[in-house]
C-alpha atoms as a PDB file:
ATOM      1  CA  UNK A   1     -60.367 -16.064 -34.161  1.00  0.00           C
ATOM      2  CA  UNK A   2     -61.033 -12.920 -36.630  1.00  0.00           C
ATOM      3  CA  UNK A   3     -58.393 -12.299 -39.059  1.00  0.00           C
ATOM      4  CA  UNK A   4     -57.414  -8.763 -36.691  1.00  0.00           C
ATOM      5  CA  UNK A   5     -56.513 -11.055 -34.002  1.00  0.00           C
ATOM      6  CA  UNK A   6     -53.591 -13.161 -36.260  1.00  0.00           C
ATOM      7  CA  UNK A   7     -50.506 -11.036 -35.638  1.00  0.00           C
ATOM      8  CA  UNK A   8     -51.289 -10.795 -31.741  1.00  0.00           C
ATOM      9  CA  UNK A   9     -49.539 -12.568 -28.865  1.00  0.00           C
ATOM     10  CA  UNK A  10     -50.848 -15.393 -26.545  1.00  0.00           C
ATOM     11  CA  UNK A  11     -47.910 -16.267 -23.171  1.00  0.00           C
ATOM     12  CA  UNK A  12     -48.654 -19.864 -22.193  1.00  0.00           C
ATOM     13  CA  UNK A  13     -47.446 -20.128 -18.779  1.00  0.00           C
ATOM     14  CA  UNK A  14     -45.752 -23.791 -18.107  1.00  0.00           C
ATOM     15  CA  UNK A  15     -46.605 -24.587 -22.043  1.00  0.00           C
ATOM     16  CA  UNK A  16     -44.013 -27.314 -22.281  1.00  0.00           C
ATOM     17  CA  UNK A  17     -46.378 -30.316 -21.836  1.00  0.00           C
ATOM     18  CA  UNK A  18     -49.870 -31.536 -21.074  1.00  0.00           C
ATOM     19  CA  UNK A  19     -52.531 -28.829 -20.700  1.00  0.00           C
ATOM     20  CA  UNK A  20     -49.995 -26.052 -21.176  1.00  0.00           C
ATOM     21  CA  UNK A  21     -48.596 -27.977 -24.622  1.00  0.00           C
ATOM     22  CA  UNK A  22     -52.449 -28.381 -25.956  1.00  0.00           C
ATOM     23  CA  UNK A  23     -53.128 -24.712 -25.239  1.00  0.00           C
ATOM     24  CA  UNK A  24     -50.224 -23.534 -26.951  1.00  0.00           C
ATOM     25  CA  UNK A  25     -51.414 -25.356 -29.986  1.00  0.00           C
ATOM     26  CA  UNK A  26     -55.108 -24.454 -29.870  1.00  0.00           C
ATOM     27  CA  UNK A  27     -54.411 -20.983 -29.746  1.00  0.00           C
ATOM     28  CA  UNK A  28     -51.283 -21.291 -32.593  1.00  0.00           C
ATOM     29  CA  UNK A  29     -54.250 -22.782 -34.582  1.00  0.00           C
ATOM     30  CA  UNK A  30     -56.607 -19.811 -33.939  1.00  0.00           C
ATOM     31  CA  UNK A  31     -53.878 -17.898 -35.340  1.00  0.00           C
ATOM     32  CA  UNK A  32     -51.718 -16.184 -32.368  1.00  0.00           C
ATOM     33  CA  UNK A  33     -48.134 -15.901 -32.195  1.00  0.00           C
ATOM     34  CA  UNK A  34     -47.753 -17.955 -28.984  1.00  0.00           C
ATOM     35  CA  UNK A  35     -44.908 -17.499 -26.244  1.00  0.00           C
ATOM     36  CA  UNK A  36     -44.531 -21.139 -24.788  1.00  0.00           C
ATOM     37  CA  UNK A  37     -43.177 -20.838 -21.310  1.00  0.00           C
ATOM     38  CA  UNK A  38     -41.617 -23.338 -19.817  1.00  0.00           C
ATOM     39  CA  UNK A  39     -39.421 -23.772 -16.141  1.00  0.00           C
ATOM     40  CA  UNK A  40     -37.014 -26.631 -16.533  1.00  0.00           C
ATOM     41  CA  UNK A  41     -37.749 -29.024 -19.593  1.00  0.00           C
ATOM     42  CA  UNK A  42     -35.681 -27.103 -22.528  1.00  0.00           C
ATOM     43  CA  UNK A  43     -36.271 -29.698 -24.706  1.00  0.00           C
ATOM     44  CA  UNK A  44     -40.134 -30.301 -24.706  1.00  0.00           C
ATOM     45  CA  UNK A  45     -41.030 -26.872 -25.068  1.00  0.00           C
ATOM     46  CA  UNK A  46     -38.789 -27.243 -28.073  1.00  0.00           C
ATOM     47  CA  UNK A  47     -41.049 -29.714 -29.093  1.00  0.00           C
ATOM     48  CA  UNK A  48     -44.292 -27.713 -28.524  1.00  0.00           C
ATOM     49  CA  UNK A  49     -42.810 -25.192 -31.078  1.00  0.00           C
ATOM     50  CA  UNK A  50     -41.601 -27.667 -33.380  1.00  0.00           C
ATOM     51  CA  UNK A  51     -44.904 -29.185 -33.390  1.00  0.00           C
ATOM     52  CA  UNK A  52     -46.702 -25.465 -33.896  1.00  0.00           C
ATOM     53  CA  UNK A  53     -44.335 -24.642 -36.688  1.00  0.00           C
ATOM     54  CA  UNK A  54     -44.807 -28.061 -38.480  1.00  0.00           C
ATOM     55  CA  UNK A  55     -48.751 -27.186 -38.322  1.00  0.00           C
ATOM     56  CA  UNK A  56     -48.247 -23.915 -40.175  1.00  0.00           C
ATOM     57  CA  UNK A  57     -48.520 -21.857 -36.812  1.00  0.00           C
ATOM     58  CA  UNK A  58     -46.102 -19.508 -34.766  1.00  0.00           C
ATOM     59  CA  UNK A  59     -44.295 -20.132 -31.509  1.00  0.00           C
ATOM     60  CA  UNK A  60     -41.308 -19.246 -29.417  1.00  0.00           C
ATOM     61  CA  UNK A  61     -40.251 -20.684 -26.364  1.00  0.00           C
ATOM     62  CA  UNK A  62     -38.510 -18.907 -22.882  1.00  0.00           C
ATOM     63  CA  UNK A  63     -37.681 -20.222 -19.895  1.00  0.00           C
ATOM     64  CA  UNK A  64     -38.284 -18.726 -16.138  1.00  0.00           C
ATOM     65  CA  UNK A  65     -38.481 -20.258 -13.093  1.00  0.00           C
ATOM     66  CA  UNK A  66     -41.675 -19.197 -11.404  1.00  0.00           C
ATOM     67  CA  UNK A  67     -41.043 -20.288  -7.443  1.00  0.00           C
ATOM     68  CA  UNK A  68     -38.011 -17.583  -7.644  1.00  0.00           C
ATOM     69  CA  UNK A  69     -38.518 -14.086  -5.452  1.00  0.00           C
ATOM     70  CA  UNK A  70     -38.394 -12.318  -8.567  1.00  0.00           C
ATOM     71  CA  UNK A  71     -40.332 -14.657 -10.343  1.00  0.00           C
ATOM     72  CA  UNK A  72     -42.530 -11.878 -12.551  1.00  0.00           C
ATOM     73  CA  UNK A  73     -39.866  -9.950 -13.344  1.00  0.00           C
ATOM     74  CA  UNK A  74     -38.016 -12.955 -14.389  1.00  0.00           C
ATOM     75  CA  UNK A  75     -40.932 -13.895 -16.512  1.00  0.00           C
ATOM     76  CA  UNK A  76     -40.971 -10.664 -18.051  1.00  0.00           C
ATOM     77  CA  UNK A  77     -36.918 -10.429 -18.828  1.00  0.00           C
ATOM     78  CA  UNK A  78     -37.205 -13.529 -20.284  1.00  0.00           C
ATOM     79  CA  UNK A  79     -40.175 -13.028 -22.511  1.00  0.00           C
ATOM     80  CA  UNK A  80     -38.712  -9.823 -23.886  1.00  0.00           C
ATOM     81  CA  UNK A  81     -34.898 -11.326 -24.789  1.00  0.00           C
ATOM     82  CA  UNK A  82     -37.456 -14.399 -26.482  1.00  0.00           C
ATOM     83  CA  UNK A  83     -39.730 -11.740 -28.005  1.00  0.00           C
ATOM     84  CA  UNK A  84     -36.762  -9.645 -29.935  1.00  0.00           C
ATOM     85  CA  UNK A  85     -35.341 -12.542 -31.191  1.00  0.00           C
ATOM     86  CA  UNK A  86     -38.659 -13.682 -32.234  1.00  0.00           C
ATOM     87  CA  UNK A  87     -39.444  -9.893 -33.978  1.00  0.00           C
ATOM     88  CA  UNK A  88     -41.970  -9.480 -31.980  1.00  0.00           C
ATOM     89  CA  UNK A  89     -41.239  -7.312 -28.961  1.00  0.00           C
ATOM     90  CA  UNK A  90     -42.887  -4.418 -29.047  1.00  0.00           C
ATOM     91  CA  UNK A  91     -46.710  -6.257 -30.700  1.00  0.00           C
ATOM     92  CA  UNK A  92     -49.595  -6.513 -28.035  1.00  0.00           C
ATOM     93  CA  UNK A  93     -50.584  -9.184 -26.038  1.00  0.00           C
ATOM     94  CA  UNK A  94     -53.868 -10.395 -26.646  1.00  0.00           C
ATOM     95  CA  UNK A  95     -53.875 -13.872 -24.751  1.00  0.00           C
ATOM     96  CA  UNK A  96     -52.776 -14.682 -21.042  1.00  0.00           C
ATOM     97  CA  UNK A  97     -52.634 -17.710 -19.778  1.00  0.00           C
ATOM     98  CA  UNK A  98     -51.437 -18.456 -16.717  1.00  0.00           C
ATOM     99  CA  UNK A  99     -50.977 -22.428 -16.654  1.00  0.00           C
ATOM    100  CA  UNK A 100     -48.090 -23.474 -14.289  1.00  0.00           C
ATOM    101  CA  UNK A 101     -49.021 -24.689 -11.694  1.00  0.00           C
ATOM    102  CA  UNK A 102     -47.321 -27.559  -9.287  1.00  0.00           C
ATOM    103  CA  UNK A 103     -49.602 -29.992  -6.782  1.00  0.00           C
ATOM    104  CA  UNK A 104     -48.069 -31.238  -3.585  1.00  0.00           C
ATOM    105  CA  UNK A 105     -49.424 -34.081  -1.751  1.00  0.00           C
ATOM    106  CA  UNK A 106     -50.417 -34.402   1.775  1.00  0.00           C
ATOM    107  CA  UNK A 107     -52.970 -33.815   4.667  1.00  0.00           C
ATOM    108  CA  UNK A 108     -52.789 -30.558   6.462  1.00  0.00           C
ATOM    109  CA  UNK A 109     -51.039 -32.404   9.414  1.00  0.00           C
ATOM    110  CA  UNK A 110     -48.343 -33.608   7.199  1.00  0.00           C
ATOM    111  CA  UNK A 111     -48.223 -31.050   4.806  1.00  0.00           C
ATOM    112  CA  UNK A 112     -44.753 -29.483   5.305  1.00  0.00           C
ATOM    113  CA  UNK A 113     -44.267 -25.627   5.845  1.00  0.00           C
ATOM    114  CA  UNK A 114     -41.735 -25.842   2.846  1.00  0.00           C
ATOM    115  CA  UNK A 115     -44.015 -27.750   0.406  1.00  0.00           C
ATOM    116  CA  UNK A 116     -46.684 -25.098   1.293  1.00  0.00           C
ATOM    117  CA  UNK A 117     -44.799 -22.162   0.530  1.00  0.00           C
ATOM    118  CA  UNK A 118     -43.204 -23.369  -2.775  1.00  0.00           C
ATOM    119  CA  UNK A 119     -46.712 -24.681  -3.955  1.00  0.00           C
ATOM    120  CA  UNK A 120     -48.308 -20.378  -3.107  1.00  0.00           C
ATOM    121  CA  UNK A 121     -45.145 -19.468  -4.548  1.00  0.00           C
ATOM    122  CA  UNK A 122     -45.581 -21.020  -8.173  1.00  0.00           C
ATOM    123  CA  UNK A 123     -49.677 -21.165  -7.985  1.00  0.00           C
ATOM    124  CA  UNK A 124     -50.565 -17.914  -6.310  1.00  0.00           C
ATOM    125  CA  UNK A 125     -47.680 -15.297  -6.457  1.00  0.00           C
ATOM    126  CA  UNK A 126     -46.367 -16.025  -9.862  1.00  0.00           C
ATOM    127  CA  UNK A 127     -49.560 -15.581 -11.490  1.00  0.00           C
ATOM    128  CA  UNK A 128     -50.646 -12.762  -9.555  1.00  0.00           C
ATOM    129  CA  UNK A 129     -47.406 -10.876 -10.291  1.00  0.00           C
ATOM    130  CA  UNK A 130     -47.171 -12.358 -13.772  1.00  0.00           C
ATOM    131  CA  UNK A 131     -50.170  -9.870 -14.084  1.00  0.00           C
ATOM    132  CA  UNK A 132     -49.193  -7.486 -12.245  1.00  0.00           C
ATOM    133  CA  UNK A 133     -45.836  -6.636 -14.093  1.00  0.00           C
ATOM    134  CA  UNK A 134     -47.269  -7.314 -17.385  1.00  0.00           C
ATOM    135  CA  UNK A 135     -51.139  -5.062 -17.072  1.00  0.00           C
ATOM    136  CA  UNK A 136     -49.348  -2.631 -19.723  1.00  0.00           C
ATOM    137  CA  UNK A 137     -48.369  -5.313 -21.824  1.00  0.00           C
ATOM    138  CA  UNK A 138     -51.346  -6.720 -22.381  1.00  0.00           C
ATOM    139  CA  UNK A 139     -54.111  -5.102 -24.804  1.00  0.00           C
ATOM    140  CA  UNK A 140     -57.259  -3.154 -24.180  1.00  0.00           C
ATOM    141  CA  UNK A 141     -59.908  -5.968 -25.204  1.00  0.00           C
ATOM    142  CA  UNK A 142     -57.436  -8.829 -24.432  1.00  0.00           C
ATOM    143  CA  UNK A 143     -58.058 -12.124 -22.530  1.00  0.00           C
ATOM    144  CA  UNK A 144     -56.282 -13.558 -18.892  1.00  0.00           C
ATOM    145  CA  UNK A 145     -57.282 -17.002 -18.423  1.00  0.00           C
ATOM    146  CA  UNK A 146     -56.468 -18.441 -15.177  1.00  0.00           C
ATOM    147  CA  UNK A 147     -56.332 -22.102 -15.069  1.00  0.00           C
ATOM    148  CA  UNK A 148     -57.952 -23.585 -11.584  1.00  0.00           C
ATOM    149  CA  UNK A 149     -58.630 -26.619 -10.824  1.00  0.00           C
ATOM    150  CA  UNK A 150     -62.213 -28.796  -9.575  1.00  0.00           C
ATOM    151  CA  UNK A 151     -60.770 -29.442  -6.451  1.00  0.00           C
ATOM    152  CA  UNK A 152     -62.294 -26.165  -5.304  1.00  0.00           C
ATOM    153  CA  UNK A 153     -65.720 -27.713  -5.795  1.00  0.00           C
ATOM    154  CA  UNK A 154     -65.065 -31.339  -4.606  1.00  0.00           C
ATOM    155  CA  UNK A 155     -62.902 -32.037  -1.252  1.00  0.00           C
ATOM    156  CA  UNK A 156     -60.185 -33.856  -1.334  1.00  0.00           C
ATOM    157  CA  UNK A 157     -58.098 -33.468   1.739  1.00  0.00           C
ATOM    158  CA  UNK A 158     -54.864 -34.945   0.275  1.00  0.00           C
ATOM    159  CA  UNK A 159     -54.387 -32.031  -1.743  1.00  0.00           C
ATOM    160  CA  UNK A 160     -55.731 -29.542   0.823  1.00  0.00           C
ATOM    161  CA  UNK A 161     -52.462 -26.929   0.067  1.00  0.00           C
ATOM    162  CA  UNK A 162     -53.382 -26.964  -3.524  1.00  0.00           C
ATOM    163  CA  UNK A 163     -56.798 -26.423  -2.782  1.00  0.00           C
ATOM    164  CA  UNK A 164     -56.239 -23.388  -0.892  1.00  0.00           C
ATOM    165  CA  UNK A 165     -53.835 -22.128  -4.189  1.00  0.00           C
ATOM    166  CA  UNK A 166     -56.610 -22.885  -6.575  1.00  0.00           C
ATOM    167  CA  UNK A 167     -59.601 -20.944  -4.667  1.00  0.00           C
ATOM    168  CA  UNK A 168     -57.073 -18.021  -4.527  1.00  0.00           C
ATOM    169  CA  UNK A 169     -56.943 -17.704  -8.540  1.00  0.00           C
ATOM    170  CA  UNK A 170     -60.747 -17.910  -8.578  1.00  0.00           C
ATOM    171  CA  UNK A 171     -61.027 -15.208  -5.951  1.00  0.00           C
ATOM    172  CA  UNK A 172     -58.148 -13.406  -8.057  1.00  0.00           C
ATOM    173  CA  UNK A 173     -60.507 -13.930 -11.180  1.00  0.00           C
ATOM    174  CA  UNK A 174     -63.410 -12.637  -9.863  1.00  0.00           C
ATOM    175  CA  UNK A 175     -61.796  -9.517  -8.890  1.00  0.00           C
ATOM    176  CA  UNK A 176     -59.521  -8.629 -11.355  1.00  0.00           C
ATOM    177  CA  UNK A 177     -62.145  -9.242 -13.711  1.00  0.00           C
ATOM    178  CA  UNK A 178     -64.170  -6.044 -12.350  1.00  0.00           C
ATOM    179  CA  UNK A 179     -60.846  -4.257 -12.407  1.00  0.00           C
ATOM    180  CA  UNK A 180     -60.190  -4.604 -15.819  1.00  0.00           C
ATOM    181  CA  UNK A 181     -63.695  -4.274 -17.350  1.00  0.00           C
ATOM    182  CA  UNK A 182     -62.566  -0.699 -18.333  1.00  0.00           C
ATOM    183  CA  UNK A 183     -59.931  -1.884 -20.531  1.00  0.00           C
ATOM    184  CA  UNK A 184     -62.632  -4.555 -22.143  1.00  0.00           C
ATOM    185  CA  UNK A 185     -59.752  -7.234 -20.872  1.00  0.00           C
ATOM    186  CA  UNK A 186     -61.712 -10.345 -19.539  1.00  0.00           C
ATOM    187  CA  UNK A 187     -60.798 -12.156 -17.224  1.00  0.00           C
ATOM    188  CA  UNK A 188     -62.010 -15.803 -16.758  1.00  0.00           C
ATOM    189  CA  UNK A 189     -61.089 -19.221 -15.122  1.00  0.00           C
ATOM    190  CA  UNK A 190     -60.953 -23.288 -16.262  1.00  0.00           C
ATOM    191  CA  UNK A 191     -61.567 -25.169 -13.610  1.00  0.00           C
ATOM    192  CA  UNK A 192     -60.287 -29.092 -15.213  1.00  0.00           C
ATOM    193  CA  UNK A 193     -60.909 -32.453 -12.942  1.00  0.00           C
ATOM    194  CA  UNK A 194     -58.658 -35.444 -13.444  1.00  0.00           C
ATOM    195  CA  UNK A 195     -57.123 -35.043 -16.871  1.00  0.00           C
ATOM    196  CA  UNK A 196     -54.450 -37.528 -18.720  1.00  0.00           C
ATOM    197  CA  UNK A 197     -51.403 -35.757 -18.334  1.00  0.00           C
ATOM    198  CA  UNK A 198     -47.555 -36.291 -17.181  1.00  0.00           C
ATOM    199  CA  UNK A 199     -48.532 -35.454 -13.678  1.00  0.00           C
ATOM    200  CA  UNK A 200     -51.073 -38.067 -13.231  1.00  0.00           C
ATOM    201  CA  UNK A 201     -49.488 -40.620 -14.952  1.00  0.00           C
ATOM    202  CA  UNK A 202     -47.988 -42.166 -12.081  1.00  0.00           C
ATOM    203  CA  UNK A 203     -51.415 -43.503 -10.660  1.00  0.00           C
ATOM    204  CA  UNK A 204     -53.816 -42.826 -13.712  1.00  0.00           C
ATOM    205  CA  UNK A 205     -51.799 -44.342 -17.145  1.00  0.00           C
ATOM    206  CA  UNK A 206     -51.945 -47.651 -17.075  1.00  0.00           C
ATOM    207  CA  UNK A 207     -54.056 -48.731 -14.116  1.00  0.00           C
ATOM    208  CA  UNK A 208     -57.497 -49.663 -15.163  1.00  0.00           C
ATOM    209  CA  UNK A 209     -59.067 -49.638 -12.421  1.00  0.00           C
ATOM    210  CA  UNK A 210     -57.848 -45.832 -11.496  1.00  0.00           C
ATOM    211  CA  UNK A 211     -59.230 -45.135 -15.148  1.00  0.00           C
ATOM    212  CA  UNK A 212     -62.543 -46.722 -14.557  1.00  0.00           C
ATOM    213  CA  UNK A 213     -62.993 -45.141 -11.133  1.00  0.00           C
ATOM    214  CA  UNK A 214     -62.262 -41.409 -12.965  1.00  0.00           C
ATOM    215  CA  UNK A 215     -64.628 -42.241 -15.561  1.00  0.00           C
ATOM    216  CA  UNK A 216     -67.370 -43.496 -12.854  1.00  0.00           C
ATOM    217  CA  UNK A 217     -67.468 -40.304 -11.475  1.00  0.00           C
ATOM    218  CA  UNK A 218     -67.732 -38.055 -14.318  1.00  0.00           C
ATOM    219  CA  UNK A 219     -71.576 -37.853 -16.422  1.00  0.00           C
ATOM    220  CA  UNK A 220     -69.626 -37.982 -19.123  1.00  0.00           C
ATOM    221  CA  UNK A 221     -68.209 -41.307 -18.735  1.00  0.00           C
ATOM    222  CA  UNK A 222     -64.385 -40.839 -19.478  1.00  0.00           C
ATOM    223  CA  UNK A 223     -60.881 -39.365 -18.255  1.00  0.00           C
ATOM    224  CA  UNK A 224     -60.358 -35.704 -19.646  1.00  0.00           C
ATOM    225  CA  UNK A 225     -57.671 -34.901 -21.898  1.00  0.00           C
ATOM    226  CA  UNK A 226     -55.445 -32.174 -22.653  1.00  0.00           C
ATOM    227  CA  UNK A 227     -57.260 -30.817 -25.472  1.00  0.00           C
ATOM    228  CA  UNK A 228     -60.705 -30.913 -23.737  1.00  0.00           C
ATOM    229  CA  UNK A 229     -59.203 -27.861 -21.578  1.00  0.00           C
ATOM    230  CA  UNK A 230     -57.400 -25.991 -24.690  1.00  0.00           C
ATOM    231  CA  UNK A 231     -60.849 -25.920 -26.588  1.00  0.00           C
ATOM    232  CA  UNK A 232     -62.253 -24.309 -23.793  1.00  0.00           C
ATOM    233  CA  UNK A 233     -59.213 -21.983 -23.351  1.00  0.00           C
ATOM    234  CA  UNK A 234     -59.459 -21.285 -27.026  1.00  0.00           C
ATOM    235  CA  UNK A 235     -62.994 -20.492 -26.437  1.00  0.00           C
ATOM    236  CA  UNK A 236     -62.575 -17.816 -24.009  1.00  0.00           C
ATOM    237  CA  UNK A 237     -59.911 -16.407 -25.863  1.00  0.00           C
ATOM    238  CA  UNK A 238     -61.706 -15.797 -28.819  1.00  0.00           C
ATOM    239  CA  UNK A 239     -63.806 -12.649 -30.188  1.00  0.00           C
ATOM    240  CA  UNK A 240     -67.137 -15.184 -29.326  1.00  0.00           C
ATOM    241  CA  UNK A 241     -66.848 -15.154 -25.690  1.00  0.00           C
ATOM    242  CA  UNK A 242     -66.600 -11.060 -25.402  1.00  0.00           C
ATOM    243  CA  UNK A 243     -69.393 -11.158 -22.997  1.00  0.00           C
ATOM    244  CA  UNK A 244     -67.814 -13.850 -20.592  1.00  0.00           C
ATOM    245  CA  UNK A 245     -66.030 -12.381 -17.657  1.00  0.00           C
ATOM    246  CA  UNK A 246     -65.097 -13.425 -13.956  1.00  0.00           C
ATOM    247  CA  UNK A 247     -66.561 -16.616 -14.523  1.00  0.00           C
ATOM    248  CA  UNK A 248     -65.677 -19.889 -13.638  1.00  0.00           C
ATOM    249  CA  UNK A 249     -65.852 -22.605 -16.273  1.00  0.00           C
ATOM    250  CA  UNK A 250     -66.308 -25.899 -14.681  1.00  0.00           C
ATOM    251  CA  UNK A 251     -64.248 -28.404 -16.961  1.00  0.00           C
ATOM    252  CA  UNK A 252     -64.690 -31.497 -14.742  1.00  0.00           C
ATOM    253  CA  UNK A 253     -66.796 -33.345 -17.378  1.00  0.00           C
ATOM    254  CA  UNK A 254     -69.268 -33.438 -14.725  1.00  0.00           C
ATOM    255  CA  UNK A 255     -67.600 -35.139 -12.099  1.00  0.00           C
ATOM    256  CA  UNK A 256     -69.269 -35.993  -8.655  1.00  0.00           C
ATOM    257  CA  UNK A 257     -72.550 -33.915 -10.291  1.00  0.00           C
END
């Protein structure tokens, strides 16, 4: 990141842990203040900004819960309160990244009307809103980074809701990408496959054979990790990827390739 970029502001949406956490830190590292959202854990996005500080790096943390109604203007509330206290209200925002995300289990026979509805809620109106509400916010030549998932790419019918939520932020990409080339805002999606994190720990931390199975099917031999995903976040955030907008980035490792 150029020294021009240092005093700017990166949101981090669900920031508290995992990919979120490891984004937050990339981007601290590149130099940007960073706004580390989180919806319920307090404490570990207290962490993530301890941990930012400690490195030499900038960080504040607010909390809003994105499956509310007003759920963007929440957000927004929120971030400005965080932002005063922080000194930093009325600077730019150079960095978007709309993280938070929630995956609910089950086949389309058994997925339940409720689980649906909370899963669009958080994955396709929150960010889409997020946006929305905060276009003036952000600055002319500034990132949004919308964080997708490989299960557009390769089926898996357990997660067939979340699919659905995750091709709707590509098609989102795509478009608001050609909406906002005026402004020199890209706008630019991360696609990760299985990746070691809180949410798949249940099945994926400590069972070899789930481990070996992930790494089978990737060409790269191995489960992804958080920071795998922030160093491509970082990427697209930074004055080298200019030219990159309403693309996909496939960060799968290769898997099923």
């Amino acid at each position: 990141m150029s020294e021009t970029h240092k005093e700017h502001i990166a949101v981090v949406t669900g920031a508290s842990r995992g990919i979120g956490a490891a984004i937050s830190s990339r981007l601290a590292a590149a130099g940007l203040t960073v706004a580390v959202h989180y919806g319920k854990d307090k404490d570990a996005a207290a962490a993530v900004v301890a941990s930012i500080e400690a490195a030499g790096g900038k960080a504040f943390p607010f909390q809003a819960d994105l499956g509310a109604d007003t759920a963007a203007q929440d957000f927004w509330a929120a971030y400005d309160k965080a932002a005063a206290e922080a000194g930093v209200l009325n600077q730019p925002i150079h960095v978007l990244v709309n993280n938070a995300g929630v995956t609910l289990r089950g086949a389309i026979e058994d997925f339940s009307r409720e689980d649906f509805l909370t899963q669009q809620a958080i994955n396709v109106n929150a960010p889409y809103f997020i946006v929305k509400e905060g276009l003036t916010r952000i600055a002319d030549g500034g990132r949004i980074i919308n964080i997708s998932s490989g299960v557009t790419r390769i089926a898996f019918p357990e997660i067939i809701g979340y699919a659905l939520t995750k091709g709707a932020i590509e098609a989102f990409t795509l478009t608001l990408a050609k909406h906002l080339g005026p402004r020199e805002i890209t706008v630019n999606s991360v696609a990760p496959g299985v990746v070691d994190t809180d949410i798949n720990a249940g099945w994926l931390r400590g069972n070899d054979e789930a481990q070996a199975g992930v790494a089978a099917s990737s060409a790269l031999g191995r489960v992804g990790q958080p920071d795998d995903i922030a160093s491509i976040v970082a990427f697209l955030a930074s004055d080298e990827a200019r030219w990159i907008t309403g693309q996909k980035i496939d960060a799968t490792g290769g898997t099923n390739i």
